[in-house]
C-alpha atoms as a PDB file:
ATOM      1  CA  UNK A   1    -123.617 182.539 -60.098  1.00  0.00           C
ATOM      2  CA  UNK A   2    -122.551 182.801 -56.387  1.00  0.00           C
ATOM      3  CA  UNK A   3    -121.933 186.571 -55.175  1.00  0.00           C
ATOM      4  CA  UNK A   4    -120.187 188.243 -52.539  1.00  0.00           C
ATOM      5  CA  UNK A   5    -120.260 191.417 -51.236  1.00  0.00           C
ATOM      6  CA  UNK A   6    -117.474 192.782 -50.334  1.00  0.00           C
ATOM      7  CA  UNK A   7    -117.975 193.381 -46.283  1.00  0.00           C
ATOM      8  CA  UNK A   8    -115.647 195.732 -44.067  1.00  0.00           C
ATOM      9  CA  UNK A   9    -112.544 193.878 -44.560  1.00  0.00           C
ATOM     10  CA  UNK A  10    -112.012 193.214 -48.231  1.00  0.00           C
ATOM     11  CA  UNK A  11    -114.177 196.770 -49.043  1.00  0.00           C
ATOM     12  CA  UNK A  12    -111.441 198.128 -46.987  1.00  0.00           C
ATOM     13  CA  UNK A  13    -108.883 196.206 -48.626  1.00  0.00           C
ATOM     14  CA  UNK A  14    -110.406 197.234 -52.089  1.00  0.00           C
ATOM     15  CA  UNK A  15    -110.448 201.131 -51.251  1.00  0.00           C
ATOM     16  CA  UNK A  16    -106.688 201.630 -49.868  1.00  0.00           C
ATOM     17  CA  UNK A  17    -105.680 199.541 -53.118  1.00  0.00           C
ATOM     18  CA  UNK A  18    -107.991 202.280 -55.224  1.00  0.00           C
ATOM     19  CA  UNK A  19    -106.344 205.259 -52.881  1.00  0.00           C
ATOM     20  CA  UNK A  20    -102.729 203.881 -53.110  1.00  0.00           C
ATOM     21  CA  UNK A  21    -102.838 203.036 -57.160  1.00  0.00           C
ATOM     22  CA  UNK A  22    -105.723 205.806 -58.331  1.00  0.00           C
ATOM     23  CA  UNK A  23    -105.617 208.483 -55.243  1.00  0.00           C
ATOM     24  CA  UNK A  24    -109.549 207.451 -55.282  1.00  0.00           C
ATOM     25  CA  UNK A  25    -110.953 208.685 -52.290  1.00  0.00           C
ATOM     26  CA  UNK A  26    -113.659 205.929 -50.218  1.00  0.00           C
ATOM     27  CA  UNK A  27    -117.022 205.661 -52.135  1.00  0.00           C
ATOM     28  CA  UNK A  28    -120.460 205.531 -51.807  1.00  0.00           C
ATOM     29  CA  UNK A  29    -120.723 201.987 -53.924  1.00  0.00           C
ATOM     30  CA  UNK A  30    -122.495 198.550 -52.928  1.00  0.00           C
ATOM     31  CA  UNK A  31    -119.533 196.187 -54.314  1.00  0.00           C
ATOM     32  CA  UNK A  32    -120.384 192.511 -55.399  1.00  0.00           C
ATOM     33  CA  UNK A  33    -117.835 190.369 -56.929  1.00  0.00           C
ATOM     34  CA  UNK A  34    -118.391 187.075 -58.415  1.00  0.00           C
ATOM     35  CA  UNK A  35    -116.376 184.128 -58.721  1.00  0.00           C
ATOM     36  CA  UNK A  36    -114.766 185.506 -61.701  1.00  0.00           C
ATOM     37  CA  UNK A  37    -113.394 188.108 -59.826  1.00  0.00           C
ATOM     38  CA  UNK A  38    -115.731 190.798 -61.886  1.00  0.00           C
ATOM     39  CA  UNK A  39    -116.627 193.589 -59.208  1.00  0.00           C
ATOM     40  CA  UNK A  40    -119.608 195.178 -59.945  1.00  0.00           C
ATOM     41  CA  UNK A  41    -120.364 198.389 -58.282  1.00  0.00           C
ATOM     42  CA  UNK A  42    -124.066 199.746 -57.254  1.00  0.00           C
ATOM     43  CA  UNK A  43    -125.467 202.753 -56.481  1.00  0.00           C
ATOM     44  CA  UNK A  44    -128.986 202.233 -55.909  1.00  0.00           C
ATOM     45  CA  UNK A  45    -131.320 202.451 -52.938  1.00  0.00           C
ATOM     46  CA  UNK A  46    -131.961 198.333 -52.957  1.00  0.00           C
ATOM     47  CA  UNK A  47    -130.513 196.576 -50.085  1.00  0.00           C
ATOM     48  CA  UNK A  48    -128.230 193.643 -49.791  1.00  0.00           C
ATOM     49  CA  UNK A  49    -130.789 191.407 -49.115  1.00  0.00           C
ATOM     50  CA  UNK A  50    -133.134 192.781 -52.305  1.00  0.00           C
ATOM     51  CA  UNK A  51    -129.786 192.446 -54.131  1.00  0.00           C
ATOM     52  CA  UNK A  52    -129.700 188.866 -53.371  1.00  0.00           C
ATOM     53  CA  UNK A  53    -133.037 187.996 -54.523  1.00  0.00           C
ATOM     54  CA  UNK A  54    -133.172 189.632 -57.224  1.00  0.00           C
ATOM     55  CA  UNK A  55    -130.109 187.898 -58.737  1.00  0.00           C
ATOM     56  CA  UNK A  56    -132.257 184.519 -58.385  1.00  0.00           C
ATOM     57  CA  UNK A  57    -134.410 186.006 -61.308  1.00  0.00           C
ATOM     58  CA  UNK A  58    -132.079 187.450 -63.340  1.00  0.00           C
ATOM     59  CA  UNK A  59    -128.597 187.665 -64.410  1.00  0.00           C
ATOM     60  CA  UNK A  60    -126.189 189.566 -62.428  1.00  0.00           C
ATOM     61  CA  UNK A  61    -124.316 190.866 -65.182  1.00  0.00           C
ATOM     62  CA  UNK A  62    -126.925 193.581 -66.135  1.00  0.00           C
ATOM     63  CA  UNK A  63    -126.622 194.503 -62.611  1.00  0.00           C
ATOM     64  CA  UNK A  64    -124.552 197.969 -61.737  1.00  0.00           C
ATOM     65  CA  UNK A  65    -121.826 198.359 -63.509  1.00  0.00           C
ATOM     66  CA  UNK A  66    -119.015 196.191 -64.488  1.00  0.00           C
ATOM     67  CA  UNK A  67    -116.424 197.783 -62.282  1.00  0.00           C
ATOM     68  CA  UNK A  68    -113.260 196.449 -61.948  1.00  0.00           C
ATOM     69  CA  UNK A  69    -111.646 193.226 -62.152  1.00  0.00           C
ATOM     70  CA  UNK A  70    -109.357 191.145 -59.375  1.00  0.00           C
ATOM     71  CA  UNK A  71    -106.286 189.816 -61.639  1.00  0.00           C
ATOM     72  CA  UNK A  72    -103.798 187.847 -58.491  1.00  0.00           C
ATOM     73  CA  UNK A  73    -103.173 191.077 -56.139  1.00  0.00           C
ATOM     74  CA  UNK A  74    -103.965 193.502 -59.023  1.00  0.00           C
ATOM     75  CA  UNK A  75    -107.328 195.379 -59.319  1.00  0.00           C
ATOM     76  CA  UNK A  76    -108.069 196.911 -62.762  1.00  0.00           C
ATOM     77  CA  UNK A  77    -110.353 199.444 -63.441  1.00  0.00           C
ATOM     78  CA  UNK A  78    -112.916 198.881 -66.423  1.00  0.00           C
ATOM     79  CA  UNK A  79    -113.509 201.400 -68.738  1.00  0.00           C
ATOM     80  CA  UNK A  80    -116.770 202.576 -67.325  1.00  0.00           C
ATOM     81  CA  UNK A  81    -115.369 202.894 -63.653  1.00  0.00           C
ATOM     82  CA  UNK A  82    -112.466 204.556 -65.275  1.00  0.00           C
ATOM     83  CA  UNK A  83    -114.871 206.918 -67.162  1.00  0.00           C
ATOM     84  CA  UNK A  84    -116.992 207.650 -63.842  1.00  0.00           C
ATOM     85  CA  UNK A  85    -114.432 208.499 -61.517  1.00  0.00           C
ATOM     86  CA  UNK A  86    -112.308 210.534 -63.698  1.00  0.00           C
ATOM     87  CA  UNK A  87    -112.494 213.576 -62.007  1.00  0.00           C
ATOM     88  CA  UNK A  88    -111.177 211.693 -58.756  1.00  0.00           C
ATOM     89  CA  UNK A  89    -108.261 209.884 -60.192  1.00  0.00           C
ATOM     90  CA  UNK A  90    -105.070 211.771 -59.295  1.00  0.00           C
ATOM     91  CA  UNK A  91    -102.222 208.250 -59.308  1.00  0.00           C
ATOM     92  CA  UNK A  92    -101.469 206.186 -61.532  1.00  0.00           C
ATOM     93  CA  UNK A  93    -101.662 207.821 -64.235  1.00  0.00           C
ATOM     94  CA  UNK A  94     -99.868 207.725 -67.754  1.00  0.00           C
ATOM     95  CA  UNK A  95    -100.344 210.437 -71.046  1.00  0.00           C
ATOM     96  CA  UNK A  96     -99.727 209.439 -73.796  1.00  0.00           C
ATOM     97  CA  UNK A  97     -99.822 211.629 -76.856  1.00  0.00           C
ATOM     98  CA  UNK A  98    -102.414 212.166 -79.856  1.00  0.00           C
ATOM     99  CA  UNK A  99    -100.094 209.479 -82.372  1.00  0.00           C
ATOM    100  CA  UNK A 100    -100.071 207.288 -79.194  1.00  0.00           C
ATOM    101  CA  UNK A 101    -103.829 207.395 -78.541  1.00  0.00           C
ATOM    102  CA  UNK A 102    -104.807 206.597 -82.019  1.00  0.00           C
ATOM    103  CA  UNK A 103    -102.746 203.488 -81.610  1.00  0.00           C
ATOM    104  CA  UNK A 104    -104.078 202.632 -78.407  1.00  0.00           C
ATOM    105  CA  UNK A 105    -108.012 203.038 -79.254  1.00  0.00           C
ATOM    106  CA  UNK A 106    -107.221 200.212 -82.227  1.00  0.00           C
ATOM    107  CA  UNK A 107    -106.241 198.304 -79.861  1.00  0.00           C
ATOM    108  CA  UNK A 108    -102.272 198.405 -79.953  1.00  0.00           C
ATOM    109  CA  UNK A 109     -99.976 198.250 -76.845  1.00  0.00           C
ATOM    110  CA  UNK A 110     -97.466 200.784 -76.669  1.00  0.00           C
ATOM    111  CA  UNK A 111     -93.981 200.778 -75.305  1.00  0.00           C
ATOM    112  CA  UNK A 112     -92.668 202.462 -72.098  1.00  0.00           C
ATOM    113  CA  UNK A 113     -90.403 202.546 -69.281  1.00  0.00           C
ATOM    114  CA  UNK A 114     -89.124 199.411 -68.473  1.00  0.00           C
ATOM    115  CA  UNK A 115     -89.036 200.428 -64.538  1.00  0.00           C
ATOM    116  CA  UNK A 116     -92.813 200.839 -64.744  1.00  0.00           C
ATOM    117  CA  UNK A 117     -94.698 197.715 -63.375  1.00  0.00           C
ATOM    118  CA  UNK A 118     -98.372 197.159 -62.763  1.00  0.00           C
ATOM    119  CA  UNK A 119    -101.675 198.853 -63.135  1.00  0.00           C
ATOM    120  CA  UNK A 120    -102.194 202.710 -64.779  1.00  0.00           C
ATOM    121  CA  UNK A 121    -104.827 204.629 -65.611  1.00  0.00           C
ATOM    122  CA  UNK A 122    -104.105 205.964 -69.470  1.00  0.00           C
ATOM    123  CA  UNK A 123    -105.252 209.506 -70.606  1.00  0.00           C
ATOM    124  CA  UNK A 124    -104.643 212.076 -73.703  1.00  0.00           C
ATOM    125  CA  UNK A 125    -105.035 215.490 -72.843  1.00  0.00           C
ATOM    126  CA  UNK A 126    -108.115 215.614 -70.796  1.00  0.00           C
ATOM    127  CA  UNK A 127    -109.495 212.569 -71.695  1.00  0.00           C
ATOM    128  CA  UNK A 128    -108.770 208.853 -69.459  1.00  0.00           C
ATOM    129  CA  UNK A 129    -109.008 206.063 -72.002  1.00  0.00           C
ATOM    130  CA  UNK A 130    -109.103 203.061 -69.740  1.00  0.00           C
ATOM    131  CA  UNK A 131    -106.711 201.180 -68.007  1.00  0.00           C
ATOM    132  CA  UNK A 132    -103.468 199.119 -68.607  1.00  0.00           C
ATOM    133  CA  UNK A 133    -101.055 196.836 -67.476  1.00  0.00           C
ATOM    134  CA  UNK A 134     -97.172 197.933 -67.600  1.00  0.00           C
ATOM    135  CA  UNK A 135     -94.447 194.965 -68.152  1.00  0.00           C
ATOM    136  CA  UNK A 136     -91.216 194.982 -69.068  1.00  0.00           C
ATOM    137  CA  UNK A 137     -91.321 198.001 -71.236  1.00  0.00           C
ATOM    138  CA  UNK A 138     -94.998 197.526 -72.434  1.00  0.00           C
ATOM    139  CA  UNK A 139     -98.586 199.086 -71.949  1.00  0.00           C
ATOM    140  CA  UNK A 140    -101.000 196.234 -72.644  1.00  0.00           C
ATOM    141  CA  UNK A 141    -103.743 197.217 -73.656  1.00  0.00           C
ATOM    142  CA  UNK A 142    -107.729 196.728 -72.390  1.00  0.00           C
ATOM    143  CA  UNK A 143    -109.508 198.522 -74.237  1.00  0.00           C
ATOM    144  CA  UNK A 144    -113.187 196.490 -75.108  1.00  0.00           C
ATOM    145  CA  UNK A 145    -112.741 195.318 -79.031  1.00  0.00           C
ATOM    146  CA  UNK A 146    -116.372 196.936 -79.143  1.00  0.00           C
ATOM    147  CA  UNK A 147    -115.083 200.243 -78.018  1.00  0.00           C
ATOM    148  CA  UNK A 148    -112.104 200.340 -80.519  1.00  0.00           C
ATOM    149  CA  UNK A 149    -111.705 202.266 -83.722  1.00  0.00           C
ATOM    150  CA  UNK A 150    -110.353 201.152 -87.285  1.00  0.00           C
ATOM    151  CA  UNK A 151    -112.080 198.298 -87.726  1.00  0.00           C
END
């Protein structure tokens, strides 16, 4: 699996689209995205170079965490990012009630302004669920089918 770090000008890039969406301020994250478009984001004292060789033994996936992902010009947050930086999203973000949440953790879109369009963080109360994708009057939902309830 080929890997590239995101250097100066696409970690830029990647940051104003995290300020602009999620009010995320610049972190303190080695990024790597694959061909995929998975970014996974590292926090460890390794360097880029140890990085590198150490994906030639094993497989990148269990490496970090599994970020975000590049969808066209969209950038959505997965769950864990969305659970780890929770305290320093401040856009983007839609609540949805208690009735609405149950519906979303099984895995249900829900319905919503049809003027909304693109990526949102969703929360209940005090708690961020993960993110979703707003068309045409829909929340479409992203939540893992291992992290759902009612099965």
């Amino acid at each position: 699996m080929k890997l590239v770090f995101l250097e100066r000008g696409k970690r830029r890039e990647f940051e104003k689209f995290l300020e602009k969406h999620f009010g995320i301020p610049e972190l303190e994250f080695v990024f790597v995205e694959s061909e995929m478009g998975k970014i996974r984001a590292f926090s460890g004292n390794l360097s880029k170079n140890e990085i590198l060789e150490l994906s030639r033994h094993l497989n990148i996936e269990g490496f970090g965490i599994y970020f975000a992902k590049r969808d066209g010009n969209e950038i959505r947050l997965r769950l864990d990012a969305v659970h780890l930086l929770s305290e320093k999203i401040s856009k983007g973000i839609i609540d949805i009630s208690v009735e609405e949440r149950e519906k979303w953790m099984r895995g249900e879109n829900l319905d919503c302004e049809k003027s909304l369009k693109g990526i949102f963080i969703i929360k209940c109360g005090n708690d961020f669920l993960s993110s979703a994708k707003a068309v045409n009057g829909k929340l479409f939902n992203f939540v893992p089918k291992e992290r759902r309830t009612g099965f």
